[in-house]
Structure formats: structure tokens, C-alpha cells
C-alpha atoms as a PDB file:
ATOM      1  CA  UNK A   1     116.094  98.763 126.639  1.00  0.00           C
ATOM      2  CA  UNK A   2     115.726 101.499 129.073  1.00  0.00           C
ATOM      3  CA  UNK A   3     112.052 101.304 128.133  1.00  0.00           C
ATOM      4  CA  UNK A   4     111.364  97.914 129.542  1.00  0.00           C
ATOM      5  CA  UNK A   5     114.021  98.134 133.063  1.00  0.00           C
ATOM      6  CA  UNK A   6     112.782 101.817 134.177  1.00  0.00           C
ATOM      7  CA  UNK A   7     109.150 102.342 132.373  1.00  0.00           C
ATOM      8  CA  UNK A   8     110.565 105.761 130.741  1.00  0.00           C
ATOM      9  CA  UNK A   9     112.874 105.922 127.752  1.00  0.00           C
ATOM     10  CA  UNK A  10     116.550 106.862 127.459  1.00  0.00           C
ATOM     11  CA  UNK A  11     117.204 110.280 125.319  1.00  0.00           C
ATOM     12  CA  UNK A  12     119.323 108.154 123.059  1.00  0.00           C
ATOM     13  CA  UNK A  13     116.571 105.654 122.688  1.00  0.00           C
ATOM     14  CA  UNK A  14     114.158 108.627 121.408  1.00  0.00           C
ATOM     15  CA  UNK A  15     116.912 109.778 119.441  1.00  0.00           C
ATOM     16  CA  UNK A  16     117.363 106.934 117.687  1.00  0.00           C
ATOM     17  CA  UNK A  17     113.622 106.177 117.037  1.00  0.00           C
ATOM     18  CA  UNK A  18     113.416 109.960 115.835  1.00  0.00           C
ATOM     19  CA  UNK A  19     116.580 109.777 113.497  1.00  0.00           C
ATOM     20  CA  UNK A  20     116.031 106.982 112.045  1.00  0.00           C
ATOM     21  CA  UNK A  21     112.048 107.919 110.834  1.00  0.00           C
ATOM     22  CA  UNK A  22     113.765 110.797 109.759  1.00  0.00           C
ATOM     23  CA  UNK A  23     115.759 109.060 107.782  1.00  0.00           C
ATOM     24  CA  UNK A  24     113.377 106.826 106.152  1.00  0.00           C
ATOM     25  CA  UNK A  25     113.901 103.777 107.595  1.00  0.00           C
ATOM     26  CA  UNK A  26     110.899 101.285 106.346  1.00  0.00           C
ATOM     27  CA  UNK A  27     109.739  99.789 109.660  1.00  0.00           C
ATOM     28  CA  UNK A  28     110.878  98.820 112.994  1.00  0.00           C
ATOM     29  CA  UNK A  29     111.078  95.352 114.386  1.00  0.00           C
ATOM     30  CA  UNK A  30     111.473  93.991 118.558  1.00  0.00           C
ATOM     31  CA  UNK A  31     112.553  90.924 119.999  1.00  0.00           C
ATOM     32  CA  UNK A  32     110.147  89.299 121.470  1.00  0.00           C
ATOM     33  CA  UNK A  33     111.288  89.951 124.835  1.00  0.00           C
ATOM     34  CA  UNK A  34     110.541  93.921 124.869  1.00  0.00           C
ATOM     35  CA  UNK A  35     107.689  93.513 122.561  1.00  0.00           C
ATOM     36  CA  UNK A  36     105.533  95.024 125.512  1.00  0.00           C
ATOM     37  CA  UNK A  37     102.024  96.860 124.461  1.00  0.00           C
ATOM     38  CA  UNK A  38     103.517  99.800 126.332  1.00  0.00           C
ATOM     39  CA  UNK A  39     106.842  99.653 124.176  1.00  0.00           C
ATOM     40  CA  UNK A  40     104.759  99.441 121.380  1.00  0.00           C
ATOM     41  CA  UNK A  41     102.865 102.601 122.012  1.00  0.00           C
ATOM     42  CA  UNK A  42     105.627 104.531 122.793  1.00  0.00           C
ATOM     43  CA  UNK A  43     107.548 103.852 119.461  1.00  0.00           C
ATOM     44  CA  UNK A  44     104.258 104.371 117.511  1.00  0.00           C
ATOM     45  CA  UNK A  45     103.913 107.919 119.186  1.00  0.00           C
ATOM     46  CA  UNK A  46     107.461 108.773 118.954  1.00  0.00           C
ATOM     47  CA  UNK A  47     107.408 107.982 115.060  1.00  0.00           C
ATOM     48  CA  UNK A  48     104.084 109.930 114.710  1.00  0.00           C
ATOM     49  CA  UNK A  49     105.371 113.073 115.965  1.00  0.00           C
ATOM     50  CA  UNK A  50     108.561 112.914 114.393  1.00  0.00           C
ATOM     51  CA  UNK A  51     106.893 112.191 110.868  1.00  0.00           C
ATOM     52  CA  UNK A  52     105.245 115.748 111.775  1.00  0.00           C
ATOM     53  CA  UNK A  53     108.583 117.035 111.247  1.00  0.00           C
ATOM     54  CA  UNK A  54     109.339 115.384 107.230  1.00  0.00           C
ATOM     55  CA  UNK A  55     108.987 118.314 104.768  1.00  0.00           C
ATOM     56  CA  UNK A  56     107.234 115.531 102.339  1.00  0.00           C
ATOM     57  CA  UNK A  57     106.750 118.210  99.553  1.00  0.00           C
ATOM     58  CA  UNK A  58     110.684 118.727  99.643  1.00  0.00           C
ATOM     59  CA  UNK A  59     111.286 115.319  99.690  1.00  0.00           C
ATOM     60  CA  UNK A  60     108.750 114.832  97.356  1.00  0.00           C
ATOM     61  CA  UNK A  61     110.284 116.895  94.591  1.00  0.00           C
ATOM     62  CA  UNK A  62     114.228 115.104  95.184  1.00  0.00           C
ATOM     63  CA  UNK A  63     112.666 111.850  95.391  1.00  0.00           C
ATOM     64  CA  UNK A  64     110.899 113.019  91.750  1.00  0.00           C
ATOM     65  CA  UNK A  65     114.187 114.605  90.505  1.00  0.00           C
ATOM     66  CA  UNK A  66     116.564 111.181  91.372  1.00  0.00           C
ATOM     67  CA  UNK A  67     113.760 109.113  89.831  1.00  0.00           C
ATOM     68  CA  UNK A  68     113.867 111.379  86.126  1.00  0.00           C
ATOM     69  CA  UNK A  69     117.783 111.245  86.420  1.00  0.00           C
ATOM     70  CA  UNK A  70     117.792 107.584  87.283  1.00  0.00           C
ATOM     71  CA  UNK A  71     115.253 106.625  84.019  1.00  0.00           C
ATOM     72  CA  UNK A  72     117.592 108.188  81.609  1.00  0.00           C
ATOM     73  CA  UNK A  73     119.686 105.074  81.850  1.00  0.00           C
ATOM     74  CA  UNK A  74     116.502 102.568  81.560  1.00  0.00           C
ATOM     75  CA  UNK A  75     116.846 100.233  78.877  1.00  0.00           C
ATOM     76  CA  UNK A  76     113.694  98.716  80.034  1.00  0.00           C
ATOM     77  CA  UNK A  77     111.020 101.146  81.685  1.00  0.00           C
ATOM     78  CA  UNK A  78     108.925 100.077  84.792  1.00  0.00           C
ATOM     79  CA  UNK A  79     105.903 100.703  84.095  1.00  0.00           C
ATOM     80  CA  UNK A  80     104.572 100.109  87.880  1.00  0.00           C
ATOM     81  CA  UNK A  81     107.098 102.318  88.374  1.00  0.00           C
ATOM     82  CA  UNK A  82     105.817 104.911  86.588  1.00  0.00           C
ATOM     83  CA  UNK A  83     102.505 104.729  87.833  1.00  0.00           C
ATOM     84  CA  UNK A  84     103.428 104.956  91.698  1.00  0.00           C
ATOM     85  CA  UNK A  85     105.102 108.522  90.295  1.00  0.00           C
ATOM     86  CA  UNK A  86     102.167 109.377  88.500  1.00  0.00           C
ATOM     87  CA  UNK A  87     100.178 108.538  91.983  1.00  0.00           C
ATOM     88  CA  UNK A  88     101.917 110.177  93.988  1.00  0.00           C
ATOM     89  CA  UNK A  89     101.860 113.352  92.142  1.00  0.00           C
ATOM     90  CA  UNK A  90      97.861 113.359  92.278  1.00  0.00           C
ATOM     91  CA  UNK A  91      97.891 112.473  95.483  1.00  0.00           C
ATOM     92  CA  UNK A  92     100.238 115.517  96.351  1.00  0.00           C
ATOM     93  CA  UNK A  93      98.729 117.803  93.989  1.00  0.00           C
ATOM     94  CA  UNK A  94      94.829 116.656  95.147  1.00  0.00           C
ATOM     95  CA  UNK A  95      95.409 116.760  98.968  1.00  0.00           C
ATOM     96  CA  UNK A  96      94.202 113.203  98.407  1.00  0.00           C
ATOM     97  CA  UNK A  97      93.551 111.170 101.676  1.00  0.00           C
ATOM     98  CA  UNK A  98      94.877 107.960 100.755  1.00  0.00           C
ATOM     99  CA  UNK A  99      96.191 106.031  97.923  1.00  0.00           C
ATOM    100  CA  UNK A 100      94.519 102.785  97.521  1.00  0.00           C
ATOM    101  CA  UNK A 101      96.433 100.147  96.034  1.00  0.00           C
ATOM    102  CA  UNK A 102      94.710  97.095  94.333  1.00  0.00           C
ATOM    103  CA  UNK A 103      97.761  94.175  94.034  1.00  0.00           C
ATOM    104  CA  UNK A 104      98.232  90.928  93.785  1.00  0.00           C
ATOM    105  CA  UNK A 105     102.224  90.645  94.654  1.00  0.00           C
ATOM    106  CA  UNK A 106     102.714  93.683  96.311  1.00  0.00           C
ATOM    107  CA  UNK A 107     104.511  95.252  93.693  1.00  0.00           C
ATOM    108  CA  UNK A 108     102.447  98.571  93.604  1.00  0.00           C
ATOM    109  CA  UNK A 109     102.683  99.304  97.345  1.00  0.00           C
ATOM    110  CA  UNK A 110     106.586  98.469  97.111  1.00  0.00           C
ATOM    111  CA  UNK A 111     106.722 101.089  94.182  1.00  0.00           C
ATOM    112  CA  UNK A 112     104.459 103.489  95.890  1.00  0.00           C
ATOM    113  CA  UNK A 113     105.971 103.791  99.492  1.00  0.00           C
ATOM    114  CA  UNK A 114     109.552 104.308  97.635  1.00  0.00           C
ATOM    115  CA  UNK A 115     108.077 107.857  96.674  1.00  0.00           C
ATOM    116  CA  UNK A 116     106.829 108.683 100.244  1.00  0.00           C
ATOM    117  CA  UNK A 117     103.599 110.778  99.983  1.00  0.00           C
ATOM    118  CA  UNK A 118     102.435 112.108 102.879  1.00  0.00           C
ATOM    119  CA  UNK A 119      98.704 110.108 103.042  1.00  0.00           C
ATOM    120  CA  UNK A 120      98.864 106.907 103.887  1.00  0.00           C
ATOM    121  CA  UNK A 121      98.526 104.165 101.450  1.00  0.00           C
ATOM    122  CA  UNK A 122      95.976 101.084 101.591  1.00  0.00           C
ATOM    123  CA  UNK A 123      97.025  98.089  99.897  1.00  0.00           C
ATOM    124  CA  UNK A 124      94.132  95.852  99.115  1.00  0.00           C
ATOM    125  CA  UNK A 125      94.831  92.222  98.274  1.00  0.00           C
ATOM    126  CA  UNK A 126      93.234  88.879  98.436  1.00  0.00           C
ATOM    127  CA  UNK A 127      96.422  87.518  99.760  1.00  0.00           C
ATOM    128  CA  UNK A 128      96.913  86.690 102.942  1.00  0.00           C
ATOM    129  CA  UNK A 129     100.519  86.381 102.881  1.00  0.00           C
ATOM    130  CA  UNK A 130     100.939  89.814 100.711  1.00  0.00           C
ATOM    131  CA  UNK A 131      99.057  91.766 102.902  1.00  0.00           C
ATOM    132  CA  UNK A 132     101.721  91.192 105.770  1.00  0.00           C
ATOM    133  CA  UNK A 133     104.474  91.472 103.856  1.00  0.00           C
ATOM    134  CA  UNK A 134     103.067  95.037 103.079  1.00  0.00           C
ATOM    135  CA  UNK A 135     102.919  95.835 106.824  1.00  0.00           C
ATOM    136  CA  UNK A 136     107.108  96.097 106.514  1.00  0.00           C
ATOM    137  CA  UNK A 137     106.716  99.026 103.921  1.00  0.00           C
ATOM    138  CA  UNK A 138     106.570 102.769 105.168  1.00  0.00           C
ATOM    139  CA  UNK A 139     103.262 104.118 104.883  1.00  0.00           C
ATOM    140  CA  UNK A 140     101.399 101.079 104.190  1.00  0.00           C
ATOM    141  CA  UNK A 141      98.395  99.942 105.927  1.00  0.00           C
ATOM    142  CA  UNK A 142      97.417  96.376 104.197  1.00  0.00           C
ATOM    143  CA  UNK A 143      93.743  94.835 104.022  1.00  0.00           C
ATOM    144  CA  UNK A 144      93.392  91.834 103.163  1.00  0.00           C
ATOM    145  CA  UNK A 145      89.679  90.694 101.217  1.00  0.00           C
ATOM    146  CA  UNK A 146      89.102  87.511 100.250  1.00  0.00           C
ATOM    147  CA  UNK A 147      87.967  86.911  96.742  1.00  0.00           C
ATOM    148  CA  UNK A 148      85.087  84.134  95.145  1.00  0.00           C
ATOM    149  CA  UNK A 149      86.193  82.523  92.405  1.00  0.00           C
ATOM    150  CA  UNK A 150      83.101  82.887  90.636  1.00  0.00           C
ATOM    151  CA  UNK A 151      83.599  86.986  90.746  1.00  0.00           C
ATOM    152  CA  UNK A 152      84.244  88.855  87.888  1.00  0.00           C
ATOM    153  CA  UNK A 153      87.132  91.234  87.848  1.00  0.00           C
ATOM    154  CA  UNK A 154      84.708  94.389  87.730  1.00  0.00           C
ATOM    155  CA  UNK A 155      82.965  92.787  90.679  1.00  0.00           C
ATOM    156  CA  UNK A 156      86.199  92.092  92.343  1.00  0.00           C
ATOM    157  CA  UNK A 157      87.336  95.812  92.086  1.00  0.00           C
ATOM    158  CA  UNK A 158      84.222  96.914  93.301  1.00  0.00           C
ATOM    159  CA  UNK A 159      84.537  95.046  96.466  1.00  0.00           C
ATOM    160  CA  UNK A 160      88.056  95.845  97.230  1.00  0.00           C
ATOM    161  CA  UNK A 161      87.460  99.092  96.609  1.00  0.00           C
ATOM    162  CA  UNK A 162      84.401  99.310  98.846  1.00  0.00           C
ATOM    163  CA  UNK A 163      86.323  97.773 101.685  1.00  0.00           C
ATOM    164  CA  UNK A 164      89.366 100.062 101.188  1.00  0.00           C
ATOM    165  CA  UNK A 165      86.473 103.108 101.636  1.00  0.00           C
ATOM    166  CA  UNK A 166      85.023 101.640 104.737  1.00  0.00           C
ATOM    167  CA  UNK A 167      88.447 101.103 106.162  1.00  0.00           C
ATOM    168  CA  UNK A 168      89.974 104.675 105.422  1.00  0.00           C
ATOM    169  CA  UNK A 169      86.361 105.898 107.397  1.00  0.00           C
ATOM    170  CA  UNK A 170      86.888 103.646 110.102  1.00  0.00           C
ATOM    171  CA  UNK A 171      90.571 104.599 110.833  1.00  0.00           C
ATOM    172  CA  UNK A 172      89.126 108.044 110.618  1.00  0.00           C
ATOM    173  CA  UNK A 173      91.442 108.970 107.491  1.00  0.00           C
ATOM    174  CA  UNK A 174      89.281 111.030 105.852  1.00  0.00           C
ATOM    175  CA  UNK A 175      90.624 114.157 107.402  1.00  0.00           C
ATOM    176  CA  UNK A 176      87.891 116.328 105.219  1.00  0.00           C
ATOM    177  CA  UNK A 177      84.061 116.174 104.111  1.00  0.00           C
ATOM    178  CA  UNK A 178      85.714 117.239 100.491  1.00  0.00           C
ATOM    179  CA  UNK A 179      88.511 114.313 100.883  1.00  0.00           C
ATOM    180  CA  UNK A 180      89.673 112.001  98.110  1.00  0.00           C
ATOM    181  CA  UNK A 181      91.637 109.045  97.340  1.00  0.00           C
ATOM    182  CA  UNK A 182      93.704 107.908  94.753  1.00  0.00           C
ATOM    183  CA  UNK A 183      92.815 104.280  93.266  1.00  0.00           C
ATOM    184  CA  UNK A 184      95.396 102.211  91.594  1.00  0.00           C
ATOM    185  CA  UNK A 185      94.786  99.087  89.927  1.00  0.00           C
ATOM    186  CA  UNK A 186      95.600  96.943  87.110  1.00  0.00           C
ATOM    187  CA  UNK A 187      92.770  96.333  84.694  1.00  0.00           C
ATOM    188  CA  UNK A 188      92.979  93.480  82.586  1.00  0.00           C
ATOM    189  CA  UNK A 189      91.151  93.136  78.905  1.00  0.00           C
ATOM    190  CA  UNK A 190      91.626  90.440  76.852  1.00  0.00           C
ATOM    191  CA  UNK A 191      94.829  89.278  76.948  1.00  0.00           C
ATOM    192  CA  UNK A 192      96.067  93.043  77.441  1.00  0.00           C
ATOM    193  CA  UNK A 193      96.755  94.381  81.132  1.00  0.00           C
ATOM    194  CA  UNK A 194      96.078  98.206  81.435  1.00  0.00           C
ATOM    195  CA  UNK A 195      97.187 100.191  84.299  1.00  0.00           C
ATOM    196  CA  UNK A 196      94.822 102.876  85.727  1.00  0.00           C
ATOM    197  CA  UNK A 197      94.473 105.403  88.200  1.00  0.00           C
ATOM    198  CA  UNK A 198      91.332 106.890  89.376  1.00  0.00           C
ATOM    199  CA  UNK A 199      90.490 109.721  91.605  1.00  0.00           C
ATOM    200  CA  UNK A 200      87.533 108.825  93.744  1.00  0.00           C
ATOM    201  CA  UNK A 201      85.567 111.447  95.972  1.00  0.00           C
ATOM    202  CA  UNK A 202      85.149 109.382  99.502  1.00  0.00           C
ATOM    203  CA  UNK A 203      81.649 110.712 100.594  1.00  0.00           C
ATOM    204  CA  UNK A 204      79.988 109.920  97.720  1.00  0.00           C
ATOM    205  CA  UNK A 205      79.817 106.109  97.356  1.00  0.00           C
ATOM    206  CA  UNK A 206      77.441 106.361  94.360  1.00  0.00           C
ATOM    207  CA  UNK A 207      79.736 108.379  92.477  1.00  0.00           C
ATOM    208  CA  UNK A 208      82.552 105.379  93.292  1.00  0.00           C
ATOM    209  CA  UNK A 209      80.207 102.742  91.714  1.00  0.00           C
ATOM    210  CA  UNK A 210      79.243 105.443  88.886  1.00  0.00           C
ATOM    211  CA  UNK A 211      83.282 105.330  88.022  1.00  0.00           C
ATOM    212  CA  UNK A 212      83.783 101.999  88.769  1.00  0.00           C
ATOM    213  CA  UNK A 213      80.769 101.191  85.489  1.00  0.00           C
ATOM    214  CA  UNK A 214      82.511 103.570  83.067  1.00  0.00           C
END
């Protein structure tokens, strides 16, 4: 790479990086030899400023419009996938900050990230190996917590949840005072398994652990 030889990038190197975040390509992955800090920096600046340029409300709305088309044909419905819509849409419609994800496989940030929303999306998992697998998806920041056996699942949300908070204030993603994110998760009762999404103000951690009780 021009990058690496001269210390400046080629036009055709910045077009590349450009057109391809433009046209939703996932991640982007070096050899080792040109995985330079500098390198690094100056694809991570590139992408930034060309993600600037995505219309995400348009594509939004025709990512929306192929998924209703695309469920017609469903003989058996997703119902993962139907929540990452159902997400997203709050998390459009909300000006949410982030969408926190609460997985085990990695499922629900897969599902999520196919729908592009604009904020970026947290997905929290006790797995090690899950949590950089996630780091290949679009939009996905992963954070990984590690669980005690001896927690209960309430106890375990709470936690994850908590650390998803502290990490979305540390990153400095709570762009306002009013700010909000979106919490996904998959509560179990019984032997049922319930789906929910939540809508949790981020300066008020009391009111998080008021939801989190209901």
C-alpha cells in the first residue's frame, strides 16, 4: 500500500476505503505486514467521515421495505428478526444513542447491524469468543462481562446493563443530557423465552434499576 511506502495515501486507496463503507461492507481486515497504528488511524478516519455521508433514514426505510417484501414468503418467521426491526425503528424514531444488545450467540447483533441504524450498537455478552466475533459486524462495539454462576438472570441483566451504560459514557456516546438507549434482551420465564425491548433514559441510573424491577 501506498500508505505504508510513502506515509500518505493513494486517491484510489481513499476511494476504495470510501466506496466500499458506502457500500456497506461489514468490516475491513490487514495483513499483518501494513497493520501499522498509523494505517490504522487513517482507515478509521477515512470510514468516519465517509459514514457522514450515508443517508441512514433513506436506507433505513429500503432496508424496512426489502425486509416486509422478503417476509411474505416466510414459512417460518424469525422472531430475532423481528425484533432487530422493531429496534431499529425506536431507535430511529427516539434519536436513541445506542442499542444495547444482551446475547449469548451473537444472533441479535448479527440481526441488528443487517438494518444499519445510525447509533452504534453495544453487544453485551459473557462470551469471550462472541464478543470478537461481533467486532466483524458494522456498527458493533462488543463488551464482554463475565458472569457468576450463582447470579440470577435479573441480577445478570442488571449488570450487563450497567456496564453497557458506563461504557456508552466512557466512549462519550451519549451525544445529549436527554439521550437514550434501546435495550434488547431475551427474558426467560419458566420454560418460556420472551423477547423484550426497553427504552432506558441514560442519565438517570435509578430509573434503569426502577425498569429493570418491573
Amino acid at each position: 500500500m501506498g500508505k505504508v511506502r510513502n506515509n500518505d495515501a493513494t486517491h484510489s486507496e481513499i476511494a476504495d476505503v470510501v466506496n466500499l463503507t458506502l457500500d456497506g461492507v461489514d468490516c475491513f481486515m490487514l495483513h499483518e505486514t501494513v497493520s501499522t497504528i498509523k494505517v490504522i488511524e487513517f482507515l478509521n478516519s477515512t470510514i468516519m467521515e465517509a459514514e457522514e455521508m450515508v443517508d441512514y433514514q433513506n436506507l433505513h426505510r429500503l432496508l424496512m421495505t426489502q425486509a416486509s417484501i422478503s417476509s411474505i414468503s416466510m414459512v417460518k418467521r424469525d422472531y430475532t428478526n423481528v425484533m432487530a426491526i422493531m429496534a431499529c425503528n425506536a431507535a430511529m424514531k427516539n434519536n436513541a444513542n445506542a442499542i444495547i444488545a444482551l446475547t449469548e450467540t451473537g444472533k441479535t447483533a448479527i440481526m441488528l447491524s443487517k438494518y444499519r441504524p445510525e447509533c452504534p450498537i453495544i453487544a453485551v455478552t459473557s462470551s469471550s469468543v462472541v464478543a470478537r466475533n461481533c467486532l466483524l459486524l458494522r456498527g458493533v462495539l462488543s463488551l464482554n462481562v463475565n458472569l457468576v454462576e450463582t447470579d440470577t438472570y435479573e441480577r445478570s441483566i442488571e449488570m450487563q446493563t450497567k456496564a453497557a451504560i458506563s461504557f456508552i459514557e466512557a466512549n462519550h456516546l451519549n451525544k445529549t443530557l436527554t439521550g437514550v438507549a434501546i435495550l434488547v434482551m431475551g427474558q426467560r420465564t419458566g420454560s418460556e423465552k420472551l423477547n423484550t425491548i426497553r427504552i432506558i433514559p441514560l442519565q438517570y441510573e435509578n430509573s434503569m434499576n426502577d425498569d429493570l424491577k418491573q
